[in-house]
N, C-alpha and C. Protein backbone atom coordinates (compact mmCIF):
# COMPACT_ATOMS: atom_id res chain seq x y z
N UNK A 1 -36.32 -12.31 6.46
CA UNK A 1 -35.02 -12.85 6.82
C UNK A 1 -34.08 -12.84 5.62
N UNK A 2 -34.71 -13.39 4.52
CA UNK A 2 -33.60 -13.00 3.14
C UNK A 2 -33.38 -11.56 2.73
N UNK A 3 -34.18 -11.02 3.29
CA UNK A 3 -34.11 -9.72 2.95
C UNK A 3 -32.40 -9.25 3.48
N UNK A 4 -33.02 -9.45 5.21
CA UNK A 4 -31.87 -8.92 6.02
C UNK A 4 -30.09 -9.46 5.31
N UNK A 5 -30.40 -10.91 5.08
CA UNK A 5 -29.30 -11.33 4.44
C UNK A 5 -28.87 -10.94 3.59
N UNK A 6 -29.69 -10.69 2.35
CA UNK A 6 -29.14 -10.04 1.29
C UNK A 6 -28.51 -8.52 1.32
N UNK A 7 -29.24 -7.64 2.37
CA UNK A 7 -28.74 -6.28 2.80
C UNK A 7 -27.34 -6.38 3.50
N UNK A 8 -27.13 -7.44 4.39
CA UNK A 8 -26.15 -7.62 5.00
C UNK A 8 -25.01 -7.96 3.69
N UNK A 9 -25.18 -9.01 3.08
CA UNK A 9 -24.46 -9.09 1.94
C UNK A 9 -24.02 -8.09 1.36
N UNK A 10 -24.93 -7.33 0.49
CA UNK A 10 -24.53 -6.24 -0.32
C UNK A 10 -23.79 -5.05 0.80
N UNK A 11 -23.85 -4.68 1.50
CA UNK A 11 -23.04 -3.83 2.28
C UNK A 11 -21.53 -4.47 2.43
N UNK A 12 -21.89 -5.64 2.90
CA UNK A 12 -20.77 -6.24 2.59
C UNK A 12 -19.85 -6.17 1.71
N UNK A 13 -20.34 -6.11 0.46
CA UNK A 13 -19.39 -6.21 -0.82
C UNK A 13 -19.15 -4.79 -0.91
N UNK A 14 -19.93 -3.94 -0.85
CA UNK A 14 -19.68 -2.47 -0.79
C UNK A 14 -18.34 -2.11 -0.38
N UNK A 15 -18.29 -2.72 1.04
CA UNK A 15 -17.21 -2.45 2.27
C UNK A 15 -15.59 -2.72 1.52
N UNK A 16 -16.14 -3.99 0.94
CA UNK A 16 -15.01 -4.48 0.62
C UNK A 16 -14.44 -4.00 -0.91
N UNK A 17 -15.10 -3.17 -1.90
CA UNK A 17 -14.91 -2.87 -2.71
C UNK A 17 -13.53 -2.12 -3.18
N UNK A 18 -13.57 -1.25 -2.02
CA UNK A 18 -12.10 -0.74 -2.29
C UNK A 18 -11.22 -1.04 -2.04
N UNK A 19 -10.88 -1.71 -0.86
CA UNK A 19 -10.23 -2.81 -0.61
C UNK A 19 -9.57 -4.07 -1.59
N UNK A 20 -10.40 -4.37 -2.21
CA UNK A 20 -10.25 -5.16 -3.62
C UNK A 20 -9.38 -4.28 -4.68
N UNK A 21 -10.22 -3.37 -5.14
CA UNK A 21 -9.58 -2.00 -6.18
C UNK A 21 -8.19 -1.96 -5.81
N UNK A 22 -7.81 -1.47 -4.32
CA UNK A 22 -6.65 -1.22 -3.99
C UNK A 22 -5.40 -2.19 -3.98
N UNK A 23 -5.64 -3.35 -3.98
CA UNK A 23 -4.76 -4.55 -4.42
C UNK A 23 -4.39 -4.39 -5.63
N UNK A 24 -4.74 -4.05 -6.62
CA UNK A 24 -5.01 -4.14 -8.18
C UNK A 24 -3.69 -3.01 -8.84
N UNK A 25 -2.99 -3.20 -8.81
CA UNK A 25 -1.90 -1.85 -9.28
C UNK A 25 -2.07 -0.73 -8.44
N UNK A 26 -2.29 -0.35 -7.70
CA UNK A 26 -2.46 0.73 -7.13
C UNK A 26 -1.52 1.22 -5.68
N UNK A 27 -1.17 2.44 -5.67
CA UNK A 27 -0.76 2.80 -4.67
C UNK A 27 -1.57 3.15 -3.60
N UNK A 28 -1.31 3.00 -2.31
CA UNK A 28 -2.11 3.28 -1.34
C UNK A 28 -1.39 4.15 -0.04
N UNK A 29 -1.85 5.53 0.19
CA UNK A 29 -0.88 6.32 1.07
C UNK A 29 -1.97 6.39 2.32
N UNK A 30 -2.16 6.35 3.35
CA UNK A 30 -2.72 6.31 4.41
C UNK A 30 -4.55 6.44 4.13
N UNK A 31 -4.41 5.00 3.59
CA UNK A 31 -5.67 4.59 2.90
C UNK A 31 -6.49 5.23 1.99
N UNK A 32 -5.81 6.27 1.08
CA UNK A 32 -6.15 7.20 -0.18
C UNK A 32 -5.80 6.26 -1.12
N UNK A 33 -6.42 5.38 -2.07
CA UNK A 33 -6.12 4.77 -3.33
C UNK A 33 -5.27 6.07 -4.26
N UNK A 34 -4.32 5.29 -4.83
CA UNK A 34 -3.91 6.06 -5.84
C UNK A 34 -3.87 5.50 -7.07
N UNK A 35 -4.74 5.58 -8.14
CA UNK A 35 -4.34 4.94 -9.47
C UNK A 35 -3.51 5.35 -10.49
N UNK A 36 -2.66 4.65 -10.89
CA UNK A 36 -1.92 5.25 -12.19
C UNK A 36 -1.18 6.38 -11.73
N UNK A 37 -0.27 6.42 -10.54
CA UNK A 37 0.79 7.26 -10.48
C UNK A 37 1.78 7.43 -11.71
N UNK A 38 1.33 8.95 -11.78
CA UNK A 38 1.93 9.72 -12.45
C UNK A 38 2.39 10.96 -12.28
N UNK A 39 3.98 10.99 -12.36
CA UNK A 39 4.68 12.79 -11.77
C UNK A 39 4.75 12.69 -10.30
N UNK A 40 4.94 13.91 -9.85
CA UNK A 40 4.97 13.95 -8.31
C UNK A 40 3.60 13.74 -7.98
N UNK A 41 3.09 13.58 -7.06
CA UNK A 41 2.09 13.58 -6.07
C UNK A 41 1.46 13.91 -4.79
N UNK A 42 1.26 15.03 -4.27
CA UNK A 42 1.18 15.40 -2.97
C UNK A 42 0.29 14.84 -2.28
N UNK A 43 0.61 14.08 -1.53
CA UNK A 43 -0.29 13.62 -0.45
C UNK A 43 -0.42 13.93 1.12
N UNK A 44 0.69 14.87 1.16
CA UNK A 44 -0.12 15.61 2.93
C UNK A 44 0.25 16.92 2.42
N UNK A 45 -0.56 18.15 3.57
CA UNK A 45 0.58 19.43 3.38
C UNK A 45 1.95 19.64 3.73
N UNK A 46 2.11 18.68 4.91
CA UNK A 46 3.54 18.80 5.44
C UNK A 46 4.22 17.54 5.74
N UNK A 47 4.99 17.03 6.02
CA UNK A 47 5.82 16.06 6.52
C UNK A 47 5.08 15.29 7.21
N UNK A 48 4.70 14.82 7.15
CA UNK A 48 3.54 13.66 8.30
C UNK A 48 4.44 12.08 7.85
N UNK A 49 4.14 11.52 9.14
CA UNK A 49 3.82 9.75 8.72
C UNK A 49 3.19 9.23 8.13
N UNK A 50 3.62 8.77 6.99
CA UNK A 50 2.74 8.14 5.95
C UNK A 50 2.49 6.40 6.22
N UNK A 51 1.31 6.04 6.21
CA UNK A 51 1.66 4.59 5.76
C UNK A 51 1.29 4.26 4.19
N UNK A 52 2.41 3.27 3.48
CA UNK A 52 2.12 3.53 2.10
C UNK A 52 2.29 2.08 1.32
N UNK A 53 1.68 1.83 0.59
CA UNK A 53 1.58 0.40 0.24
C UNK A 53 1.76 0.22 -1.24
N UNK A 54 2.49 -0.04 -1.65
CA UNK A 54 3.18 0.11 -3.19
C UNK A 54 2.74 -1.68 -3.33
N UNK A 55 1.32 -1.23 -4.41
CA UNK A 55 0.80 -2.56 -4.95
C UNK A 55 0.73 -2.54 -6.27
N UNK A 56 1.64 -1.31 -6.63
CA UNK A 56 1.94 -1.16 -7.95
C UNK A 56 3.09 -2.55 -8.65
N UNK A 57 3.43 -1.89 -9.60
CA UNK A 57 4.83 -3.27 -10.09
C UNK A 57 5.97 -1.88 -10.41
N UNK A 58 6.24 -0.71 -9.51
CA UNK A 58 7.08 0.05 -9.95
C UNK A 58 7.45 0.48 -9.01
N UNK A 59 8.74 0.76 -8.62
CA UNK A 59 9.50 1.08 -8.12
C UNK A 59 9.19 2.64 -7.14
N UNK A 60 8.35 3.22 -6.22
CA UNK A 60 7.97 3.73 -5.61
C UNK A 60 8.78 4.90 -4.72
N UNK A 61 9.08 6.19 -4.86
CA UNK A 61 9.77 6.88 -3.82
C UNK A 61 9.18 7.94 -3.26
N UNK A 62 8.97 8.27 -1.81
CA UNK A 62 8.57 8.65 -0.70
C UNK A 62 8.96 10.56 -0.47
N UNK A 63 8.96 11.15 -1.00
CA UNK A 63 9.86 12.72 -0.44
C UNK A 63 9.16 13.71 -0.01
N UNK A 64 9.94 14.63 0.46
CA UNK A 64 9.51 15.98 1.23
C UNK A 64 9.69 16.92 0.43
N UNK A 65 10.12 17.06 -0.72
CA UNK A 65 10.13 17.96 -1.54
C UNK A 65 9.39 18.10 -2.86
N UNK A 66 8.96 19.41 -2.91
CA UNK A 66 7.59 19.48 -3.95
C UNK A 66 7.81 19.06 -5.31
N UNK A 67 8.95 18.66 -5.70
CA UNK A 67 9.61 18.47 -7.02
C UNK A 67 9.69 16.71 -7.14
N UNK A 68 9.21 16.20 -6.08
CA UNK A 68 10.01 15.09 -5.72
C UNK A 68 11.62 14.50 -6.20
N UNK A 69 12.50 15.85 -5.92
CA UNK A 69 13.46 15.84 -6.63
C UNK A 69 14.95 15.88 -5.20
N UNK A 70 16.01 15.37 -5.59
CA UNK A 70 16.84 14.72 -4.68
C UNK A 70 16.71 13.89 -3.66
N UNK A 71 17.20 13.38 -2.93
CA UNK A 71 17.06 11.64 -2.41
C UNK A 71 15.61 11.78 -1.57
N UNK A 72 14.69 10.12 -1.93
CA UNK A 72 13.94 10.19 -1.70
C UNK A 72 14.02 10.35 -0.23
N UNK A 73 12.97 10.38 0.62
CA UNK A 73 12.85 9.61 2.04
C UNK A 73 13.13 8.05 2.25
N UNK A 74 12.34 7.37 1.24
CA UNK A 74 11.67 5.73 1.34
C UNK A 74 11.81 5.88 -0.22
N UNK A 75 12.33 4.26 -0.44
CA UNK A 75 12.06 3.98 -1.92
C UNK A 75 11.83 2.77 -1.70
N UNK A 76 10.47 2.40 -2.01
CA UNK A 76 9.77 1.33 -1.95
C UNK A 76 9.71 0.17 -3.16
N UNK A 77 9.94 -0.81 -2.76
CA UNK A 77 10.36 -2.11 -4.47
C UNK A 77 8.46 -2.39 -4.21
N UNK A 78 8.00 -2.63 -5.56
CA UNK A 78 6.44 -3.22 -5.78
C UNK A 78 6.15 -4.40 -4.48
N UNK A 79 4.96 -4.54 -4.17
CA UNK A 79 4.67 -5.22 -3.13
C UNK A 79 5.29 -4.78 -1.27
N UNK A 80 6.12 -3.70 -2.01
CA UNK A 80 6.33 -3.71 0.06
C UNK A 80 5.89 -2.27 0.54
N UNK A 81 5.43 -2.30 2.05
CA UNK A 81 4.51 -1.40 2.63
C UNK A 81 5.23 -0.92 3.44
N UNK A 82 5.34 0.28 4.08
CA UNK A 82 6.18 0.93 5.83
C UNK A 82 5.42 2.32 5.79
N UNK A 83 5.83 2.65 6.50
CA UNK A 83 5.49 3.93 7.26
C UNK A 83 6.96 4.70 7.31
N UNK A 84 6.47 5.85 6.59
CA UNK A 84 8.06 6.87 6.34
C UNK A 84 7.11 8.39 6.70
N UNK A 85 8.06 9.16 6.92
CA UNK A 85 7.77 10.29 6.74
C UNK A 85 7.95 10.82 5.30
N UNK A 86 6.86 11.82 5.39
CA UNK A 86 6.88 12.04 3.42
C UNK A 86 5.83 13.35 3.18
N UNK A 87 5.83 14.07 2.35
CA UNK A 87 4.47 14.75 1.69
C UNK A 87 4.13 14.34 0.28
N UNK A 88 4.96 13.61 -0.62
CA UNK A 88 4.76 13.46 -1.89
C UNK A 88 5.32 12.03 -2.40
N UNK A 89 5.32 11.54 -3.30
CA UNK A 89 4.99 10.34 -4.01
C UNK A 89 5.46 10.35 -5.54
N UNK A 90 6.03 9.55 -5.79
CA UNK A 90 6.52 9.43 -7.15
C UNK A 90 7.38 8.22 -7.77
N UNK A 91 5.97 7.69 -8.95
CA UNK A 91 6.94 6.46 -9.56
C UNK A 91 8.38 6.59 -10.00
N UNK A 92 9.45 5.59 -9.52
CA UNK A 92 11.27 5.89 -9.98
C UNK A 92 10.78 5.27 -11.16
């Protein structure tokens, strides 16, 4: 029976591991951790709906272009999350 508990436990924490990580500075684009954004970033091949969670402390912008260069899609302030259309990622 402690056994089972303890297995249940540790899976547990497993589960929740990234989950944790991902709170921690990190960007999160349709549940891909991103650490330490840096430069552009591609995160789909094409224009898709992103959901994206800027748990960074920086200023976050959303675009369709491979440069991430002229107006973003979404420019996200630290702490806030939505769903934009986007392929790429880049700290302002």
């Amino acid at each position: 029976m402690k056994r089972a508990l303890l297995g249940i436990m540790a899976a547990g924490l497993l589960l929740a591991a990234p989950v944790a990580n991902a709170q921690d500075d990190d960007l999160v684009v349709n549940g891909q951790v991103i650490q330490d954004l840096v430069g552009c970033v591609q995160v789909a091949d094409n224009p898709e709906e992103l959901d994206v969670q800027n748990n960074t402390n920086r200023t976050v912008g959303v675009y369709t272009d491979a440069q991430c260069q002229g107006d973003a899609a979404a420019v996200l302030e630290p702490g806030e999350s939505r769903s934009i259309t986007g392929s790429y990622v880049a700290a302002l």
